[in-house]
C-alpha atoms as a PDB file:
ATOM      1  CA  UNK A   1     104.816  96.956-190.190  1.00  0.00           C
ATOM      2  CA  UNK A   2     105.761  98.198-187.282  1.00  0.00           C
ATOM      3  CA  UNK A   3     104.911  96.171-183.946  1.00  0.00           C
ATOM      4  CA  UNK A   4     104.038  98.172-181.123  1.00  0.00           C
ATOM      5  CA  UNK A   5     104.678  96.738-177.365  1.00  0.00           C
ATOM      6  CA  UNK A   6     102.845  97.774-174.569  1.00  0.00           C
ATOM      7  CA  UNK A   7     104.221  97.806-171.290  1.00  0.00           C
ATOM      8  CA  UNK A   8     101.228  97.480-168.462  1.00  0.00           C
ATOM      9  CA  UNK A   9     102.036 100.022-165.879  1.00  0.00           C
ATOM     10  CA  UNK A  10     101.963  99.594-161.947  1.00  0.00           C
ATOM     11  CA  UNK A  11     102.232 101.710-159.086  1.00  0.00           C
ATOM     12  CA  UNK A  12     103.091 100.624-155.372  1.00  0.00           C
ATOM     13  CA  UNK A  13     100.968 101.051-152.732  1.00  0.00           C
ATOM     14  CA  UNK A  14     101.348 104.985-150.901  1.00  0.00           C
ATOM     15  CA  UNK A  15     102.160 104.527-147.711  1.00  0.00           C
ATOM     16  CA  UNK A  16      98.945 106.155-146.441  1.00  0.00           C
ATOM     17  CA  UNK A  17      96.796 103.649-148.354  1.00  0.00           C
ATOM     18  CA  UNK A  18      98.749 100.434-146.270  1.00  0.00           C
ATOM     19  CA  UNK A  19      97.653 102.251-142.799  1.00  0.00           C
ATOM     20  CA  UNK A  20      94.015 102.812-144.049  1.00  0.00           C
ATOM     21  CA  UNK A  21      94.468  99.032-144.924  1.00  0.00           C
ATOM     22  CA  UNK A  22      95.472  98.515-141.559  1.00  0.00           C
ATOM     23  CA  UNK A  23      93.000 100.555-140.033  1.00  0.00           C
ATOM     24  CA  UNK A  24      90.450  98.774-141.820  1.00  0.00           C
ATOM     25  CA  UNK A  25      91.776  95.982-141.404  1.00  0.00           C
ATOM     26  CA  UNK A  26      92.648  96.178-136.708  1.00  0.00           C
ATOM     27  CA  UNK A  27      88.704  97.543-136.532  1.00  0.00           C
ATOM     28  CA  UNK A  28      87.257  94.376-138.276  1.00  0.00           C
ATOM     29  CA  UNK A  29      89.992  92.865-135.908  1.00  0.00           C
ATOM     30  CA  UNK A  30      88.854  94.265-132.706  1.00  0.00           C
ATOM     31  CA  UNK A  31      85.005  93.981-133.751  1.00  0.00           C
ATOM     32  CA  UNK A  32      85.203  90.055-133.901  1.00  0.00           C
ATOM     33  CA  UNK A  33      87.216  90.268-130.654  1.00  0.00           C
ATOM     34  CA  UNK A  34      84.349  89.989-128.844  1.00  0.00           C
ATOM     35  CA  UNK A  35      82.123  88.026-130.433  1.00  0.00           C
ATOM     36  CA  UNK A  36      85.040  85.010-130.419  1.00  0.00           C
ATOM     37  CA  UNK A  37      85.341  85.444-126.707  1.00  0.00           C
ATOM     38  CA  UNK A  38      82.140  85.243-126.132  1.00  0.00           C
ATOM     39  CA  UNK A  39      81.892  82.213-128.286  1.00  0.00           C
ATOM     40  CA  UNK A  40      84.646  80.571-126.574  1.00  0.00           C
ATOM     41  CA  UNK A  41      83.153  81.290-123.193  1.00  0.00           C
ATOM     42  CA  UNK A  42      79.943  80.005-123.902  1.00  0.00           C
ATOM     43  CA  UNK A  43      82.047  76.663-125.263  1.00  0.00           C
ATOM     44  CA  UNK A  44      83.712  76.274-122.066  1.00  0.00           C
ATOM     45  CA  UNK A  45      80.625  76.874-119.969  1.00  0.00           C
ATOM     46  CA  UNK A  46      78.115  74.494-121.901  1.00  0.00           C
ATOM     47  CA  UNK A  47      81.185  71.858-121.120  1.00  0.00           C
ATOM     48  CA  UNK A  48      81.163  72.401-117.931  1.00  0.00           C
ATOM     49  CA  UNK A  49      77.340  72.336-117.623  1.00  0.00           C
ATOM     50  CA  UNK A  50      77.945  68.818-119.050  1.00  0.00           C
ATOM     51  CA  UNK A  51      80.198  67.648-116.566  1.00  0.00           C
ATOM     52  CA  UNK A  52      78.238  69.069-113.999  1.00  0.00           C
ATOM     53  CA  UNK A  53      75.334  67.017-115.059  1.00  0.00           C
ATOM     54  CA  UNK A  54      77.216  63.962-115.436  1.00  0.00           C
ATOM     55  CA  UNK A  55      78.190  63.963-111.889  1.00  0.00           C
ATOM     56  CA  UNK A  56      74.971  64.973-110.786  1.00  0.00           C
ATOM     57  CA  UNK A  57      73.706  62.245-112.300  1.00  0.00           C
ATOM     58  CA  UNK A  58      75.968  60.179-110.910  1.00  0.00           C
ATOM     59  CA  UNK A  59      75.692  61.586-107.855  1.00  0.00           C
ATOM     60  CA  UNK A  60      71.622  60.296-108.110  1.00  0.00           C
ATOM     61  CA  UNK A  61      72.551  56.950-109.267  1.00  0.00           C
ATOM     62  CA  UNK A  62      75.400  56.299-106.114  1.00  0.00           C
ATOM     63  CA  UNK A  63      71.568  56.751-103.561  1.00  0.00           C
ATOM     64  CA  UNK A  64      70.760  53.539-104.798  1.00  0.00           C
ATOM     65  CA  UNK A  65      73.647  51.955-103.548  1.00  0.00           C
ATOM     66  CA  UNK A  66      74.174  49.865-100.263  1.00  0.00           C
ATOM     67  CA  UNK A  67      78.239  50.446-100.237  1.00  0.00           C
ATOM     68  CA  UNK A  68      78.266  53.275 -97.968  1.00  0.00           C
ATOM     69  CA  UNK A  69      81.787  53.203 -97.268  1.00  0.00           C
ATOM     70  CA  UNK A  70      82.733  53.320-101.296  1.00  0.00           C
ATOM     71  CA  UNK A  71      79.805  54.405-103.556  1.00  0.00           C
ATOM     72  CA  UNK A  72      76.723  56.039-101.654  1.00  0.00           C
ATOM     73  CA  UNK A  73      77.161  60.231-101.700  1.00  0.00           C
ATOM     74  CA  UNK A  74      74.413  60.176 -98.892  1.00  0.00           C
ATOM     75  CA  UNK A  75      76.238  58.286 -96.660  1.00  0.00           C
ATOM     76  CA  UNK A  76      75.387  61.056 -93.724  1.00  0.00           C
ATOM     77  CA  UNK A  77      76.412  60.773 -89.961  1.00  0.00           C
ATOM     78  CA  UNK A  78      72.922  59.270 -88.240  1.00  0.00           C
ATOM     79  CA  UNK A  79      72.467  57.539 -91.647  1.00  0.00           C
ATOM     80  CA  UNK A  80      75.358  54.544 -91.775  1.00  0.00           C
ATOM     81  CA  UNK A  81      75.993  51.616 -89.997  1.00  0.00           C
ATOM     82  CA  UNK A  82      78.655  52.628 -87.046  1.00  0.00           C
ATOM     83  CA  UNK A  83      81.989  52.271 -88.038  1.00  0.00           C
ATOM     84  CA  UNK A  84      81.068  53.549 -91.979  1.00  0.00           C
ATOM     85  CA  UNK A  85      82.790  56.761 -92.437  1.00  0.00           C
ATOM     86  CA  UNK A  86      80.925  59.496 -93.625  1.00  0.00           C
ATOM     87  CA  UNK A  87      81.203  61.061 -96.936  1.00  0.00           C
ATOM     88  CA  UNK A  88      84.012  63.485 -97.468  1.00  0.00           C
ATOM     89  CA  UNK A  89      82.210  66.900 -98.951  1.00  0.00           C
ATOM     90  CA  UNK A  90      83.720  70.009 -99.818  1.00  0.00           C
ATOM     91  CA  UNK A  91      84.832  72.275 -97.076  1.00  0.00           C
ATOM     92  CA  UNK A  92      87.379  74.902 -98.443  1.00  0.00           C
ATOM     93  CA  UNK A  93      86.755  75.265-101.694  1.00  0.00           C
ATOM     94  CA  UNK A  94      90.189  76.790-103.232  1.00  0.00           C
ATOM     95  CA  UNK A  95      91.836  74.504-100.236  1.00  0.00           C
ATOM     96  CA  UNK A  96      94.160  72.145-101.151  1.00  0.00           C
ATOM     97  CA  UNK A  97      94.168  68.367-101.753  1.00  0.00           C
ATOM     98  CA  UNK A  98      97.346  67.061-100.772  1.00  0.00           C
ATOM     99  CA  UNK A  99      95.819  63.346-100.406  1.00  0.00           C
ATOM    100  CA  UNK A 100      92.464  61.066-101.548  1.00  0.00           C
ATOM    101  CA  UNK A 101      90.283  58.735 -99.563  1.00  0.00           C
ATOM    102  CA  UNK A 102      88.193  56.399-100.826  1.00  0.00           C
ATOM    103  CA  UNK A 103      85.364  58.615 -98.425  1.00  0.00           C
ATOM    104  CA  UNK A 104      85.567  61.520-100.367  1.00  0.00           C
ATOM    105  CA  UNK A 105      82.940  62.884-102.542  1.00  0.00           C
ATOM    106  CA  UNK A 106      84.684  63.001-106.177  1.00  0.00           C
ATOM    107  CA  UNK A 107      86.888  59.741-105.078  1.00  0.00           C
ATOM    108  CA  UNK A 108      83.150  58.112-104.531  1.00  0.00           C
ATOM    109  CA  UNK A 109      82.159  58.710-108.506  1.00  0.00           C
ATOM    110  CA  UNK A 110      85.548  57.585-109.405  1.00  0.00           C
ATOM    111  CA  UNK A 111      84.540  54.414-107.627  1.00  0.00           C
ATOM    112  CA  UNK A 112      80.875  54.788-109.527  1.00  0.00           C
ATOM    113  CA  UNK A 113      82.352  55.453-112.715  1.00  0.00           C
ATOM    114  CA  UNK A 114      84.544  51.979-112.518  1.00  0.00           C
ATOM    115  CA  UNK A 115      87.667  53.540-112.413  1.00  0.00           C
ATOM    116  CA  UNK A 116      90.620  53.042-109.889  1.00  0.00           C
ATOM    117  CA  UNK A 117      92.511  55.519-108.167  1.00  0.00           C
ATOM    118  CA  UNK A 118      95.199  55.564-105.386  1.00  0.00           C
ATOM    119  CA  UNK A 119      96.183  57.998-101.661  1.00  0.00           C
ATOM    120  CA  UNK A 120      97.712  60.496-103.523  1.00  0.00           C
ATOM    121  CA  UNK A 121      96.950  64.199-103.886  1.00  0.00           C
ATOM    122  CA  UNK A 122      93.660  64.011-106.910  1.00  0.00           C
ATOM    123  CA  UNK A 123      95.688  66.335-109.251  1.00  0.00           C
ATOM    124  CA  UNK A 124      97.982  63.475-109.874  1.00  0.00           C
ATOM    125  CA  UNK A 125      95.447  61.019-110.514  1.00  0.00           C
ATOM    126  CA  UNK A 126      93.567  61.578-114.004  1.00  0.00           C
ATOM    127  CA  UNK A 127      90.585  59.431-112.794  1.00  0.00           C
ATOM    128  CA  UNK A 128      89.586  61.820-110.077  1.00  0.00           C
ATOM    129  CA  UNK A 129      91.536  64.826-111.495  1.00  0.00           C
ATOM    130  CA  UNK A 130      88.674  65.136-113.902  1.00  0.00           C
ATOM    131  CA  UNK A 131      86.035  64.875-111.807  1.00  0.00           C
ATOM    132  CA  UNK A 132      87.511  67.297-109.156  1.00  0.00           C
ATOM    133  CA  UNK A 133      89.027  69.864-111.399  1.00  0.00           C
ATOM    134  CA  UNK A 134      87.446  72.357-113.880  1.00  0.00           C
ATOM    135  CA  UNK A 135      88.957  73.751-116.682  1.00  0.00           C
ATOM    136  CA  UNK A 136      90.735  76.068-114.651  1.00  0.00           C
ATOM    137  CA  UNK A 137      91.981  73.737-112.468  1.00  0.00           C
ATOM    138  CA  UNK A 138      89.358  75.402-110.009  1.00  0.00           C
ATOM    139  CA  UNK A 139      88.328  72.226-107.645  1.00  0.00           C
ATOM    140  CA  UNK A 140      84.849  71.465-108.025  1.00  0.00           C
ATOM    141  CA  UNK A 141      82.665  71.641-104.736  1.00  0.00           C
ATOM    142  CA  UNK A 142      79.595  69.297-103.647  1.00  0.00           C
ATOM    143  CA  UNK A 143      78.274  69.884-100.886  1.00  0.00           C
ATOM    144  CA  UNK A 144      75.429  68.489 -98.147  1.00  0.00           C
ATOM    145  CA  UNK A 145      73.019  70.873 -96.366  1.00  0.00           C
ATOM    146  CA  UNK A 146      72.009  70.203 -92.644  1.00  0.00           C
ATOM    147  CA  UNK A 147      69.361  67.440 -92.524  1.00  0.00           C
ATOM    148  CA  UNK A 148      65.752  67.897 -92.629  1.00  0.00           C
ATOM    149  CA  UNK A 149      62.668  66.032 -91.957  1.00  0.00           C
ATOM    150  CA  UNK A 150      61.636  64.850 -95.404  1.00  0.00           C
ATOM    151  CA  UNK A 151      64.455  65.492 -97.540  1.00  0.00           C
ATOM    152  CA  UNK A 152      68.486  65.851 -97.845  1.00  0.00           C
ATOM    153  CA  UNK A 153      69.796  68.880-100.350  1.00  0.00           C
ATOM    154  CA  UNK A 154      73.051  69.088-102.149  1.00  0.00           C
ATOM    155  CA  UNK A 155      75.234  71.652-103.995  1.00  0.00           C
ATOM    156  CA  UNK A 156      77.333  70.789-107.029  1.00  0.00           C
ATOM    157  CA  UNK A 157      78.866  73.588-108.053  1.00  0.00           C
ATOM    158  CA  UNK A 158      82.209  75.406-110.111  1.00  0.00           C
ATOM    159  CA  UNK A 159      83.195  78.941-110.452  1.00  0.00           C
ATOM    160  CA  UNK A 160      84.754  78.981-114.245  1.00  0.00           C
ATOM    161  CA  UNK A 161      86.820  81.835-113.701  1.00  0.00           C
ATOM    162  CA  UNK A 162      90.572  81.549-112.291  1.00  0.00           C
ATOM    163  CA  UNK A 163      90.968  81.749-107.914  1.00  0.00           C
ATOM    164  CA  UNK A 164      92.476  84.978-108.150  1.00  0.00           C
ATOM    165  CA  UNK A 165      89.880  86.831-110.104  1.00  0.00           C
ATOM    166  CA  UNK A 166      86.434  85.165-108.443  1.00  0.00           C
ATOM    167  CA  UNK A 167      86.288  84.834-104.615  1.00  0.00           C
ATOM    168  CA  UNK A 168      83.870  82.895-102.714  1.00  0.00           C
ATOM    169  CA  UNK A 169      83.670  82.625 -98.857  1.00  0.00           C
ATOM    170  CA  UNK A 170      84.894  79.223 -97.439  1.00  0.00           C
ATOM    171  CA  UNK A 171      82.859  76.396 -96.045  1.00  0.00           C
ATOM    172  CA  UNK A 172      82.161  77.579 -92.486  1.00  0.00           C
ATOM    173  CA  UNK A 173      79.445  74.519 -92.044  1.00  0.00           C
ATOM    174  CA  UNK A 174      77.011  76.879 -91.155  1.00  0.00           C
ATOM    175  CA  UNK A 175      73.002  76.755 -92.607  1.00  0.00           C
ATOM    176  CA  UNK A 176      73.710  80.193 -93.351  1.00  0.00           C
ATOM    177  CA  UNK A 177      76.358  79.330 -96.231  1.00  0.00           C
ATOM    178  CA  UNK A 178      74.616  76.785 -97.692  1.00  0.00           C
ATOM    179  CA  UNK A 179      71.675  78.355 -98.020  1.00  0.00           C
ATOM    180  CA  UNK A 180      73.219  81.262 -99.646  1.00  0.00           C
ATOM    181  CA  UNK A 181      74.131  79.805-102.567  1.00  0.00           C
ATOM    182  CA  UNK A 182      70.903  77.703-102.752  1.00  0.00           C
ATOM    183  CA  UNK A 183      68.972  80.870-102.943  1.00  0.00           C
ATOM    184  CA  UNK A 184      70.237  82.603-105.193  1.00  0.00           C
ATOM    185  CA  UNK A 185      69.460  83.273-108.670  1.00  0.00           C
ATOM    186  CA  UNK A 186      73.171  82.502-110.428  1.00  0.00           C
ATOM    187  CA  UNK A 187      72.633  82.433-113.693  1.00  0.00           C
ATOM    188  CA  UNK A 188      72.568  85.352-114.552  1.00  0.00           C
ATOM    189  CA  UNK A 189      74.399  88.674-115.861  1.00  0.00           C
ATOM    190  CA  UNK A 190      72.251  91.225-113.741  1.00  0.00           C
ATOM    191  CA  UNK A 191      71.802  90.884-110.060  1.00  0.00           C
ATOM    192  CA  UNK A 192      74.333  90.641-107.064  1.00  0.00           C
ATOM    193  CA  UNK A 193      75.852  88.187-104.907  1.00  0.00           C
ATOM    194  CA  UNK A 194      73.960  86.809-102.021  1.00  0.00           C
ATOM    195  CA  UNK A 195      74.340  89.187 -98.786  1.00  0.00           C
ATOM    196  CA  UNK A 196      76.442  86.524 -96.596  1.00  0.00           C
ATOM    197  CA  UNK A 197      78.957  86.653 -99.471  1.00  0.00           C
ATOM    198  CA  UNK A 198      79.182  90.166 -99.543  1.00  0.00           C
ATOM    199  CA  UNK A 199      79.654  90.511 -95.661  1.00  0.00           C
ATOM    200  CA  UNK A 200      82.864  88.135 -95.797  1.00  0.00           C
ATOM    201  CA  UNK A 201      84.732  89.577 -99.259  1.00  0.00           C
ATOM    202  CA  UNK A 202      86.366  92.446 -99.382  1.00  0.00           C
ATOM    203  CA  UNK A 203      84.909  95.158-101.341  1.00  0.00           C
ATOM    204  CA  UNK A 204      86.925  94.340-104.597  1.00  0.00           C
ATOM    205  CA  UNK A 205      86.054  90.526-104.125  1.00  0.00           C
ATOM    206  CA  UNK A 206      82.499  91.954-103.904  1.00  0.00           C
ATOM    207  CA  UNK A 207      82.821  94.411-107.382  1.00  0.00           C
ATOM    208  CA  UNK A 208      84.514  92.011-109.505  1.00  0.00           C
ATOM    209  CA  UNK A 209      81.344  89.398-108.933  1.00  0.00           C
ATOM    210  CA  UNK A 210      78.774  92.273-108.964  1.00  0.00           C
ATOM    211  CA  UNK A 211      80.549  94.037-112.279  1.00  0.00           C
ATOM    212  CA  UNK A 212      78.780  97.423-113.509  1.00  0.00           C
ATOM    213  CA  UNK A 213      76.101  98.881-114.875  1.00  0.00           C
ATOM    214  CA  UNK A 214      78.204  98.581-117.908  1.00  0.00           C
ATOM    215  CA  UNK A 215      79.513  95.052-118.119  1.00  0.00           C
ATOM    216  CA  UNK A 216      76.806  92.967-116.171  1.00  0.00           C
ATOM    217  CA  UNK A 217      77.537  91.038-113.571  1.00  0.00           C
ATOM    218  CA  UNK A 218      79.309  87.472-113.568  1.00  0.00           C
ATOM    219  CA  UNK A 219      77.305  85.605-111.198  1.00  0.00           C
ATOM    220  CA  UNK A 220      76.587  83.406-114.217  1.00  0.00           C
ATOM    221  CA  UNK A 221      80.318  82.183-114.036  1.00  0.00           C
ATOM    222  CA  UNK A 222      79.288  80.371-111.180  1.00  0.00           C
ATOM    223  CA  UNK A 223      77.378  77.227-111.894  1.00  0.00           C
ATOM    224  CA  UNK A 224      75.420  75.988-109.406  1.00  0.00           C
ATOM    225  CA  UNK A 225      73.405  72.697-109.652  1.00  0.00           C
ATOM    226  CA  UNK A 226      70.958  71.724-107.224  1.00  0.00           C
ATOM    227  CA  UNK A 227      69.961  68.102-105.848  1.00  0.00           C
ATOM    228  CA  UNK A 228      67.330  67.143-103.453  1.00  0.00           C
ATOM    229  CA  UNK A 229      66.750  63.504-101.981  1.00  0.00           C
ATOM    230  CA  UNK A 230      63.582  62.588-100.561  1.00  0.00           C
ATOM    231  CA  UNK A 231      62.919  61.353 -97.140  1.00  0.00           C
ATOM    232  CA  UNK A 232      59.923  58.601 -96.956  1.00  0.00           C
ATOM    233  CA  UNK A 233      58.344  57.056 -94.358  1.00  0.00           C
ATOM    234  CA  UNK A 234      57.545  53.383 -93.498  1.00  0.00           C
ATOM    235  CA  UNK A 235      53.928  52.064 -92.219  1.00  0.00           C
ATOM    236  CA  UNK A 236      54.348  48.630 -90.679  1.00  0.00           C
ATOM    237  CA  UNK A 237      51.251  46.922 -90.032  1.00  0.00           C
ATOM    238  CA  UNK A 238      51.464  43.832 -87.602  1.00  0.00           C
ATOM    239  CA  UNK A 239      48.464  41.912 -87.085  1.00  0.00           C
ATOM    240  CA  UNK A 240      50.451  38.408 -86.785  1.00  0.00           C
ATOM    241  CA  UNK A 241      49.551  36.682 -83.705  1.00  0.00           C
ATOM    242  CA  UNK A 242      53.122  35.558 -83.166  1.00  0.00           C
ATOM    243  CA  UNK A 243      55.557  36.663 -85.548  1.00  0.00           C
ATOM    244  CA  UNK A 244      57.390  40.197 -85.012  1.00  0.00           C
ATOM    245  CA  UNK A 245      58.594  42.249 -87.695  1.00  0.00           C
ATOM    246  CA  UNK A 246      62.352  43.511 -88.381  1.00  0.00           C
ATOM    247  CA  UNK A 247      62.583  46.410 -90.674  1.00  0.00           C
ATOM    248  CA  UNK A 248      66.122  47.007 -92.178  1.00  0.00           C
ATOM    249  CA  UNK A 249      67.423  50.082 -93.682  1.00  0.00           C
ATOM    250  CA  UNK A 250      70.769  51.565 -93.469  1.00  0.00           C
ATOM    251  CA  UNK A 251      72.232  48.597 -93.530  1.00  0.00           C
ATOM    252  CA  UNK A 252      71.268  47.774 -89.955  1.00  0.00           C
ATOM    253  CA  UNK A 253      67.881  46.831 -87.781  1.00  0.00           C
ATOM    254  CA  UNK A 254      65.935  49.931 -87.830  1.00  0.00           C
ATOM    255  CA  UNK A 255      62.394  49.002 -86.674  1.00  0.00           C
ATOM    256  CA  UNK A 256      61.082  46.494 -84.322  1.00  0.00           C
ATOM    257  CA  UNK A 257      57.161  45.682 -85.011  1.00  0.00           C
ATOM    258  CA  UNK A 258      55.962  43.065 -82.328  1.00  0.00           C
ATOM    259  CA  UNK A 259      53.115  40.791 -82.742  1.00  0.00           C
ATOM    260  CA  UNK A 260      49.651  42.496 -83.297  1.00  0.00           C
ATOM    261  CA  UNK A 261      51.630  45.545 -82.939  1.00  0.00           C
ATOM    262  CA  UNK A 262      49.207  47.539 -85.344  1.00  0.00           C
ATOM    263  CA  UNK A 263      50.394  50.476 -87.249  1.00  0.00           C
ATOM    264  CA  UNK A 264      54.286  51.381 -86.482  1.00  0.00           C
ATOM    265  CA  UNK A 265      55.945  54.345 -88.194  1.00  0.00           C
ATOM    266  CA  UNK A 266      59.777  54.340 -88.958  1.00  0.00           C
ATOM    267  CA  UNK A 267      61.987  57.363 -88.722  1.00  0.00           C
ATOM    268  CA  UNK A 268      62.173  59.509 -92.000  1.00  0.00           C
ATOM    269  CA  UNK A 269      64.407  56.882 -94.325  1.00  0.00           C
ATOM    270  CA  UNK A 270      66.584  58.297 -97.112  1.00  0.00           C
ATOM    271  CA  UNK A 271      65.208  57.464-100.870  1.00  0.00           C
ATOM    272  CA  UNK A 272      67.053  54.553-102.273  1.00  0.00           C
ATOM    273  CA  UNK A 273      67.928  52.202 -99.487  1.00  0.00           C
ATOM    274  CA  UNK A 274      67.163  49.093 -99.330  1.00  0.00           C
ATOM    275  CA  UNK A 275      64.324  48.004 -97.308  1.00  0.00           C
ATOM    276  CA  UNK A 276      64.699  44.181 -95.823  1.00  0.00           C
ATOM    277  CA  UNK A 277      61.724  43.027 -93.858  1.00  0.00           C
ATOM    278  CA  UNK A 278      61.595  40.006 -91.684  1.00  0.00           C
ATOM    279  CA  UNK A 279      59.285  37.858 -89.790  1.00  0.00           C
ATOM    280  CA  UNK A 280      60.273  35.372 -86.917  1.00  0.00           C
ATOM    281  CA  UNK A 281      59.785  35.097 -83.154  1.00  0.00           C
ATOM    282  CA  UNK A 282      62.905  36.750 -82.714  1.00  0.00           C
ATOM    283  CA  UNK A 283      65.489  38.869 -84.781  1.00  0.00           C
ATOM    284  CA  UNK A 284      68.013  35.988 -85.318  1.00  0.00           C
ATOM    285  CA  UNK A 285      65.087  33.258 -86.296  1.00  0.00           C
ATOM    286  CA  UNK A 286      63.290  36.231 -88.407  1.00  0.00           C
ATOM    287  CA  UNK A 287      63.339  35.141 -92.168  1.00  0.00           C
ATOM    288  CA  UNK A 288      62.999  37.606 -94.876  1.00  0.00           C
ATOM    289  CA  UNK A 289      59.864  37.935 -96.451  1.00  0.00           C
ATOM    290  CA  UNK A 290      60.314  41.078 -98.541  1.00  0.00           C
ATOM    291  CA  UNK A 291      62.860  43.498-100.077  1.00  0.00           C
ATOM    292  CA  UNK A 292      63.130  46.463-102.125  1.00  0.00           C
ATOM    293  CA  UNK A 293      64.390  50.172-103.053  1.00  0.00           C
ATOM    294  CA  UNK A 294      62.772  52.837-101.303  1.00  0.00           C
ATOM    295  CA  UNK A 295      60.781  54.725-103.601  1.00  0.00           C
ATOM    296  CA  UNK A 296      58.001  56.674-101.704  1.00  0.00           C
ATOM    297  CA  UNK A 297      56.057  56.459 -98.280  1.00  0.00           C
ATOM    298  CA  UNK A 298      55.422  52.825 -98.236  1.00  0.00           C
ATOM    299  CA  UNK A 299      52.855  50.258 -96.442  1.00  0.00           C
ATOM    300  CA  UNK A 300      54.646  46.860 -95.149  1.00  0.00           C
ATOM    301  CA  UNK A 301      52.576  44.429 -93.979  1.00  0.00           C
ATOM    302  CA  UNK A 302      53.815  41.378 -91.500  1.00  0.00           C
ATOM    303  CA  UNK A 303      51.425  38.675 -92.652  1.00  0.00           C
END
């Protein structure tokens, strides 16, 4: 018998068939393009969302405090002991930071957050690198607005787009400025920037915020959180026929309430400082006779 062998047959690819491959192949390519972008830029903006709420929320917890020079963000001028140095907010916001105090604002969390840190410049520094820098290595800004009579604002706030492509006006200390970012609607990818922006950027600063009709905006590159702290009020009722009240805040004396006195108001008090009241004849006899955080409008009776 005769044994028959087969030999299986095969034929190499044409060379038209491997570019149809590739063509196939580069559109799947450049259709997922997007779609990973987009997924990686919504990964780097939720993180930075979370860091932004984690110093904002440190930011909240440092009102509480009574170290002014080291800890307390609202450490304001007319709102420390003399001699307490302000905090340091953001003034330039792509200016440099050749050196760190223990009075600026991201050195102040640092402080919060338990971790030490030396003079020099912050990028050096991992424990306030982090706090100051984005994942661009764009400094983070945090900013106070001018005071008001019931309440201090603040803007925390990062542009997650590199200095060269996003430009925003510097600190000029002016209400105007502040406000500007406060009202307006950020994120988003429709809308424009804020009218003070666009009268201080040059016109391509201007487009490559606004975008097209096409592409959207990128205002929402620009995260923006806002803070507000409460001013309260104190009502110190004195009816004692000899003992005058001392009201503490700030650290310091604040408010004198003599002897059936009545009703005497303070000045608007920041939320979260400690309130000392004491009662004596006079301010260095005057024991205490109450203390706490200040919460809300508050009644304090010398009794």
């Amino acid at each position: 018998m005769k044994s028959m062998h087969h030999r299986q047959k095969t034929r190499a690819f044409t060379l038209i068939e491997i570019l149809i491959v590739c063509a196939i192949i580069s559109g799947l390519f450049a259709l997922s393009v997007p779609t990973i972008m987009g997924w990686l830029e919504k990964s780097q903006l939720d993180a930075e969302t979370n860091a932004l709420n984690a110093i904002r929320d440190d930011v909240v917890r440092s009102f509480d405090s009574t170290d002014f020079a080291n800890v307390n963000i609202a450490a304001l001028a007319g709102d420390v002991p003399d001699g307490v140095p302000p905090t340091v907010f953001t003034g330039n916001p792509d200016g440099s930071y050749p050196t760190t105090s223990v009075a600026d604002w991201y050195a102040k969390i640092a402080t919060l957050r338990g971790t030490g840190f030396g003079t020099a410049a912050p990028s050096s520094q991992p424990a306030v690198k982090d706090i100051l820098y984005n994942h661009y290595g764009r400094a983070r800004g945090l900013v106070a607005a001018a005071p008001q009579a019931r309440a201090q604002r603040f803007l925390l706030f990062s542009i997650m787009a590199p200095n060269e492509q996003l430009v925003m006006p510097a600190n000029d200390g002016s209400p105007e400025w502040f406000e500007a970012i406060w009202n307006t609607e950020w994120d988003t990818k429709g809308g424009s920037i804020p009218a003070y922006w666009a009268a201080r950027l040059t016109a391509d600063q201007q487009a490559a915020w606004n975008g097209s009709a096409g592409t959207g905006s990128r205002l929402y590159l620009m995260r923006v959180i806002r803070i507000t702290l409460p001013r309260y009020v104190l009502r110190i009722s004195n009816n004692h026929p000899t003992g005058n009240g001392y009201i503490y805040f700030n650290n310091g004396m604040g408010v004198e309430a003599p002897a059936e006195s009545g009703v005497t108001e303070s000045p608007a008090i920041l939320g979260g400082r400690q309130i000392v009241v004491k009662k004596g004849a006079d301010e260095a006899s005057a024991l205490e006779t109450n203390r706490f955080l200040l919460r809300d409008d508050s009644d304090v009776f010398i009794q």
